[in-house]
Protein backbone atom coordinates (compact mmCIF):
# COMPACT_ATOMS: atom_id res chain seq x y z
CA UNK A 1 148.68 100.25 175.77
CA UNK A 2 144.65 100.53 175.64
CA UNK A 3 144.99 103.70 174.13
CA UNK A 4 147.44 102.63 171.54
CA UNK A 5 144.48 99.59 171.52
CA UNK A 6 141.62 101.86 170.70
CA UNK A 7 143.09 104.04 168.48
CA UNK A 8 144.52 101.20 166.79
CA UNK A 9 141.28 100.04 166.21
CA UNK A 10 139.61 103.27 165.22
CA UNK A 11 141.98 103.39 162.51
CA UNK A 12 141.21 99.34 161.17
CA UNK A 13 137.13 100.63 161.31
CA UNK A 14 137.88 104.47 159.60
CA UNK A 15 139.83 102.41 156.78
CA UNK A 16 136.90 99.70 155.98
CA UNK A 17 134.38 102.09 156.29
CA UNK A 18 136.71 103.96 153.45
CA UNK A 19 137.43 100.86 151.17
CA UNK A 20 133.38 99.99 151.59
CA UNK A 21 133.18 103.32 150.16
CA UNK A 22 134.97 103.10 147.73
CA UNK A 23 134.32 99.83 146.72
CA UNK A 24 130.39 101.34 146.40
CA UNK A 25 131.87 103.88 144.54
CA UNK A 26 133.52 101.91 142.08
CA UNK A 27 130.41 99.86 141.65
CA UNK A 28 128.02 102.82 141.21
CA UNK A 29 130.11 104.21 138.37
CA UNK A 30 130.36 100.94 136.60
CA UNK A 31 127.03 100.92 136.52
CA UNK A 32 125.98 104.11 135.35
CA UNK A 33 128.37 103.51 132.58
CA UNK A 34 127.10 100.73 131.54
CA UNK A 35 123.45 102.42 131.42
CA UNK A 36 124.97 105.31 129.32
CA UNK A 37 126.48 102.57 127.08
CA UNK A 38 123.34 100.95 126.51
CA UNK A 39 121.19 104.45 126.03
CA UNK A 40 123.78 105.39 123.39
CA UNK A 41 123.50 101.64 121.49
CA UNK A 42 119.75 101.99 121.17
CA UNK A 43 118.97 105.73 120.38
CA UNK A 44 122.23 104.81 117.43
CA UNK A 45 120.51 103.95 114.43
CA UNK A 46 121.06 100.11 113.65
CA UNK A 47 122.98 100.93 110.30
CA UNK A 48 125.20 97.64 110.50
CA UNK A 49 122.28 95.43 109.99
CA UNK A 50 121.54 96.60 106.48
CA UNK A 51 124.32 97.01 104.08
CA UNK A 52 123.63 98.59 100.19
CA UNK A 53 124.87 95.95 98.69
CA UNK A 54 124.65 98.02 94.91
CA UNK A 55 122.98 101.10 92.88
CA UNK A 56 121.00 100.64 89.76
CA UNK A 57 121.97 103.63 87.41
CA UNK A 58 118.15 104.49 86.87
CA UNK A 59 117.02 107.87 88.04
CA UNK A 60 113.62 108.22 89.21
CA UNK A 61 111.69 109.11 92.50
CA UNK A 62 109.19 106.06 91.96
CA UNK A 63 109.82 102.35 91.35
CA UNK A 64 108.06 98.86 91.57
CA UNK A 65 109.30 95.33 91.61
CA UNK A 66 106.73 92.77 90.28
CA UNK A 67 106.96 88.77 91.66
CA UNK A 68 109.89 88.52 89.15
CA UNK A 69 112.28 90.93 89.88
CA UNK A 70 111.22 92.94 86.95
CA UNK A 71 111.75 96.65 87.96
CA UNK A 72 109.15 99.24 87.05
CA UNK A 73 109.15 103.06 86.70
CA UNK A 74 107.76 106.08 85.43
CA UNK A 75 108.80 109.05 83.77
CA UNK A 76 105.17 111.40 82.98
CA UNK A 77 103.28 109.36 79.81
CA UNK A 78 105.95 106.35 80.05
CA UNK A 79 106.14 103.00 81.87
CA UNK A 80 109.32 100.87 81.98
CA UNK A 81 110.28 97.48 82.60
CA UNK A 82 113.71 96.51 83.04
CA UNK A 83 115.45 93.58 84.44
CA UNK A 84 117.33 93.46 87.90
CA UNK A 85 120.67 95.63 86.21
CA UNK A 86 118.64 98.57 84.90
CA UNK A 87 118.55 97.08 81.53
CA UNK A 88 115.41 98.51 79.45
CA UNK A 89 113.44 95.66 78.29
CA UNK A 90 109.52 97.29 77.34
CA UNK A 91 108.00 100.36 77.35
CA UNK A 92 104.29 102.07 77.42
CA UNK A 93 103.26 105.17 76.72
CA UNK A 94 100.07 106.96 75.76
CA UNK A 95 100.44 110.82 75.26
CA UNK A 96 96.63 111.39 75.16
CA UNK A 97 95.99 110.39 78.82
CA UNK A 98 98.44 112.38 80.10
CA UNK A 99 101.20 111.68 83.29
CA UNK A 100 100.82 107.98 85.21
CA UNK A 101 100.01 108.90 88.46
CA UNK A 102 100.69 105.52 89.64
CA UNK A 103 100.58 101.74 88.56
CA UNK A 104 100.27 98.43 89.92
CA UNK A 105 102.26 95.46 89.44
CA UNK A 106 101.63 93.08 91.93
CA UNK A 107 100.31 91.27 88.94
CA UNK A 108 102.96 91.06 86.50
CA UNK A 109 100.59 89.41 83.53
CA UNK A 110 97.68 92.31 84.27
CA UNK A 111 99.27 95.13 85.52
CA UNK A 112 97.69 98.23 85.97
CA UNK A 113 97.93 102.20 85.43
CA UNK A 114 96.24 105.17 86.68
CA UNK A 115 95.65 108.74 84.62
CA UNK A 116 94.48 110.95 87.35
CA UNK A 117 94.19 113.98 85.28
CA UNK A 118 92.05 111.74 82.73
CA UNK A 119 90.61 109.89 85.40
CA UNK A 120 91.56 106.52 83.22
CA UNK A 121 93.11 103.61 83.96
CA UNK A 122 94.54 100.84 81.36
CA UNK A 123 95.62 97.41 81.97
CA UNK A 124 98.36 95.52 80.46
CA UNK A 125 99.87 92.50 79.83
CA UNK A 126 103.64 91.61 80.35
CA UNK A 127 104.62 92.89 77.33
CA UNK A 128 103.19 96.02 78.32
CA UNK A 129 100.66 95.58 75.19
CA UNK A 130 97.01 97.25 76.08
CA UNK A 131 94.84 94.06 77.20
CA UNK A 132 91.74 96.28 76.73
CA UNK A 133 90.81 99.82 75.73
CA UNK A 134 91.16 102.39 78.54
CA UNK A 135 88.69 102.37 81.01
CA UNK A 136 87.00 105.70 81.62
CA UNK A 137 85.76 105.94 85.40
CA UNK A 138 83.89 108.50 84.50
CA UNK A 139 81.32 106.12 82.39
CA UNK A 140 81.63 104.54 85.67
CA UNK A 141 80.35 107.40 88.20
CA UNK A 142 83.68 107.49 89.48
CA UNK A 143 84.82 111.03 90.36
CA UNK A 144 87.99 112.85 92.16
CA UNK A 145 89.66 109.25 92.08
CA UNK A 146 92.92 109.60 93.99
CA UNK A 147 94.08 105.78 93.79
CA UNK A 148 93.52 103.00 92.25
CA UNK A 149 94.89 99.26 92.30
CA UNK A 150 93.93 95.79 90.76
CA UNK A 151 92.02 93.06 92.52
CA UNK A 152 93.14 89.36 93.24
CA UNK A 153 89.50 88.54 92.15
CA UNK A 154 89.65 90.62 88.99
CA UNK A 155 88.69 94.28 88.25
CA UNK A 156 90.16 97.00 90.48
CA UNK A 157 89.30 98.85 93.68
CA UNK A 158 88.98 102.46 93.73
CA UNK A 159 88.88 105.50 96.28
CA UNK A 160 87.08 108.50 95.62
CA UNK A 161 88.02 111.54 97.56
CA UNK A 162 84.90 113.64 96.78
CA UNK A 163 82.57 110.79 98.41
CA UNK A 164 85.15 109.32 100.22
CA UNK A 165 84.19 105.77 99.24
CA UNK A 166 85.80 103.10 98.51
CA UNK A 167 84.74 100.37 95.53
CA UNK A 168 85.53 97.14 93.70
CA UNK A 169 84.41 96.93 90.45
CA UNK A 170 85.29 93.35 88.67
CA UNK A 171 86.08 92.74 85.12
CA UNK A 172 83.03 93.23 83.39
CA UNK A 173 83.10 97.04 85.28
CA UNK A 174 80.13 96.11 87.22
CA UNK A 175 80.13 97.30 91.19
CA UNK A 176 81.04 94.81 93.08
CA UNK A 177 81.70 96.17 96.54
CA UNK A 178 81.01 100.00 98.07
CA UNK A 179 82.59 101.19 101.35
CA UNK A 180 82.15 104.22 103.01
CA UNK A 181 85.16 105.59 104.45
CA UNK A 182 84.82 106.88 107.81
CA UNK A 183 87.38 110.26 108.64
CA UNK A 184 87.35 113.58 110.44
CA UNK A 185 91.09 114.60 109.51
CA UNK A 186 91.64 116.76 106.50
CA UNK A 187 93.49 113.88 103.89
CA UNK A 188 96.65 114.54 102.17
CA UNK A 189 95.51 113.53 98.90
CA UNK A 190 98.39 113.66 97.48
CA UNK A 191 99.95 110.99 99.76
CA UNK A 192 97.26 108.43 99.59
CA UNK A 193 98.08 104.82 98.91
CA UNK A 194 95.93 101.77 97.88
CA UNK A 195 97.23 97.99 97.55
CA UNK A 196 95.53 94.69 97.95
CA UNK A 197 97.62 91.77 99.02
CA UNK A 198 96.72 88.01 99.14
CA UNK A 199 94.99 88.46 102.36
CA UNK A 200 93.99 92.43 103.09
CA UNK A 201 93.25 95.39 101.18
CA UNK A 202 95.37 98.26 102.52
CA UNK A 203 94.52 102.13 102.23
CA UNK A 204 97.05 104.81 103.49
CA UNK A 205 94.34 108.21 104.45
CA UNK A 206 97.77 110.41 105.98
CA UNK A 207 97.20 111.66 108.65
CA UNK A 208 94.26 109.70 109.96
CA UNK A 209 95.95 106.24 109.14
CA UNK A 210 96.28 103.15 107.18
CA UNK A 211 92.82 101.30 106.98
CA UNK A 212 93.09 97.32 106.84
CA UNK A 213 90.24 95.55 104.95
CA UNK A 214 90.20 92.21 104.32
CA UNK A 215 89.83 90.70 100.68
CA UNK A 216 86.11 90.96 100.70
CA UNK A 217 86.45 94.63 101.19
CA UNK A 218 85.40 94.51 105.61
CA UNK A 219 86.81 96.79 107.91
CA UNK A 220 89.52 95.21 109.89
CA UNK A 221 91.56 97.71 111.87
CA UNK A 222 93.12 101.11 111.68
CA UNK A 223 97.02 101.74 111.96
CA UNK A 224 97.33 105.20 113.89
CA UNK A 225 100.36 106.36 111.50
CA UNK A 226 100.16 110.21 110.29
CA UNK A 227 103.16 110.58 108.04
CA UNK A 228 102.82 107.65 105.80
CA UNK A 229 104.20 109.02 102.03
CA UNK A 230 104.48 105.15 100.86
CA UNK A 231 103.28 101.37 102.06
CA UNK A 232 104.61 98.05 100.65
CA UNK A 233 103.84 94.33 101.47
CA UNK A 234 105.37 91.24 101.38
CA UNK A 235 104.28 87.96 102.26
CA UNK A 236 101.94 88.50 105.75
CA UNK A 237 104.13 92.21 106.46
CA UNK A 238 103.18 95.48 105.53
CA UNK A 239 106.07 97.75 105.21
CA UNK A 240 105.77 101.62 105.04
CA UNK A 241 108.05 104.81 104.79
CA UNK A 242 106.97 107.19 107.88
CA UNK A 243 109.37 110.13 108.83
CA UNK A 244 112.38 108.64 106.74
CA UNK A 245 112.26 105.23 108.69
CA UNK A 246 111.52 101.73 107.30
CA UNK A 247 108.13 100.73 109.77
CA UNK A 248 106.85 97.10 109.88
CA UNK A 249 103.84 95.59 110.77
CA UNK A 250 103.47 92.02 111.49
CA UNK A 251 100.03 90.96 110.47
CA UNK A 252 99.91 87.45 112.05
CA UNK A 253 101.78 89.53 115.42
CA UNK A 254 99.71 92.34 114.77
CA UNK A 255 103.57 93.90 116.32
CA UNK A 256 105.30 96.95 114.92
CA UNK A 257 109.29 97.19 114.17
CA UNK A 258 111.33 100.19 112.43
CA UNK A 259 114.54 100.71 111.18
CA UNK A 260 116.73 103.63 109.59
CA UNK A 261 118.47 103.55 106.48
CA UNK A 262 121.95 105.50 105.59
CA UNK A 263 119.53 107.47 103.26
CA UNK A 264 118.31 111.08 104.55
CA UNK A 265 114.68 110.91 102.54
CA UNK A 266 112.60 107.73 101.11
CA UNK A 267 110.95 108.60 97.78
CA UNK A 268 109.56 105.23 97.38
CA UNK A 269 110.65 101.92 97.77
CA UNK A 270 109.89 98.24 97.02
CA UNK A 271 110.54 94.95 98.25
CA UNK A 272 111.68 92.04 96.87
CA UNK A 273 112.94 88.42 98.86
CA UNK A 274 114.24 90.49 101.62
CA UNK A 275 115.88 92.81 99.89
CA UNK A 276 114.95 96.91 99.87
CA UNK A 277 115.11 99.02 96.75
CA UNK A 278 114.78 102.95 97.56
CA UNK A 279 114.62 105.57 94.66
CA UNK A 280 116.62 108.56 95.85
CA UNK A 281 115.98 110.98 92.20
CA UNK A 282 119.29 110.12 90.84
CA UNK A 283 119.46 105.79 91.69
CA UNK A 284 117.61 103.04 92.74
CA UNK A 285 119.74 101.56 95.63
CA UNK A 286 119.34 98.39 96.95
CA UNK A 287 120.20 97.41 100.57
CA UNK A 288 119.89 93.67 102.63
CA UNK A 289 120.22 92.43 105.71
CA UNK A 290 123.35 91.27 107.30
């Protein structure tokens, strides 16, 4: 009988030791699954939380949205402005300065447009009529200009690639403000980006960075980025295309956030209340936000 005992008993501690086990077991696995399940969820690009929501049946691998809606683009001598459908509604075009190189609209009753190859700019008014005659940065001592964009106070700021220096002149083309840029990095001139918002004036140097200035033209900070082909802003956000992703930067956060579109490369884009349009060569698409 104490045998039968002890072996009886060997058996009852064999079997919990087993069912401990595998109860361990059990709990192990569910919990490496559930860590595989939640690498998977955030190395999956978050698709579902913008939807295109329509195309616009313009082709063209730039665009610009002014405070309107209005969208812009260019096609070599030729600037158009059409409403939110694609509809043509003005044109501009001036075959003795050659291709636009790039324009600014964040001023939709003075925009303005850069000749490179003429070193020119012009400014217009929302008709797209000539507000003045072209203005010839040469006259000005401006040479190997490689962007351009208008000023909140008037005039335009400037970046010079030879000097690398960066200037404000106002609207009677007097110098206003002259910065030196500080770089060691060889620029990609053809990627480099100037804007001025209501607060900061934003130059993309790729690959040493974005430079953040504020209105008066003082150095703020320097955004480490090295692929940047395009920058945006709305409101206090600066938005820029970097290896085909959507980045963010907060500037009252000073925090960064990215997100992927269902597009394989970003051309250019603008935004507009929330909403992204992305020129892809054959349509302007337009995703939001779920």
């Amino acid at each position: 009988m104490k045998k039968k005992y002890i072996n009886t008993y060997k058996l009852s501690y064999i079997k919990s030791k087993f069912n401990c086990i595998n109860f361990f077991t059990k709990y192990i696995n569910k919990k490496i699954y559930l860590l595989a399940l939640l690498l998977i969820i955030s190395i999956t690009p978050s698709y579902s939380q913008w939807q295109e929501i329509k195309s616009i049946n313009i082709s063209t691998d730039n665009l610009s949205l002014d405070e309107f809606g209005h969208i812009y683009y260019s096609d070599n001598n030729t600037l158009y402005k059409c409403n939110e459908d694609g509809t043509k509604l003005k044109s501009y075009s001036n075959s003795f300065l050659g291709e636009i190189n790039s324009y600014d609209v964040s001023d939709p009753l003075r925009l303005l447009l850069f000749f490179k190859d003429f070193n020119q700019i012009v400014f217009l008014d929302n008709k797209l009529s000539e507000l003045r005659t072209p203005v010839s940065l040469d006259d000005l001592n401006l040479y190997e200009v490689v962007a351009v964009c208008a000023s909140h106070r008037g005039g335009f700021w400037a970046y010079s690639s030879g000097n690398n220096k960066l200037v404000r002149y106002n609207n009677s083309l007097q110098l206003e403000q002259e910065n030196y840029i500080i770089t060691n990095k060889n620029i990609n001139l053809d990627s480099v980006n100037l804007i001025e918002t209501s607060y900061f004036l934003i130059l993309s140097l790729p690959p040493d960075g974005i430079f953040i200035y504020d209105g008066l033209g003082s150095f703020i900070k320097k955004i480490p980025s090295k692929n940047v082909n395009f920058i945006q802003s709305e409101k206090q956000k600066l938005y820029f295309a970097e290896n085909d992703k959507i980045q963010i930067y907060d500037f009252k956060t000073a925090k960064f956030e990215s997100f992927e579109l269902p597009i394989t490369q970003i051309n250019s884009f603008a935004i507009h209340k929330s909403k992204i349009f992305i020129a892809d060569n054959k349509l302007i698409r337009v995703f939001s936000k779920e």
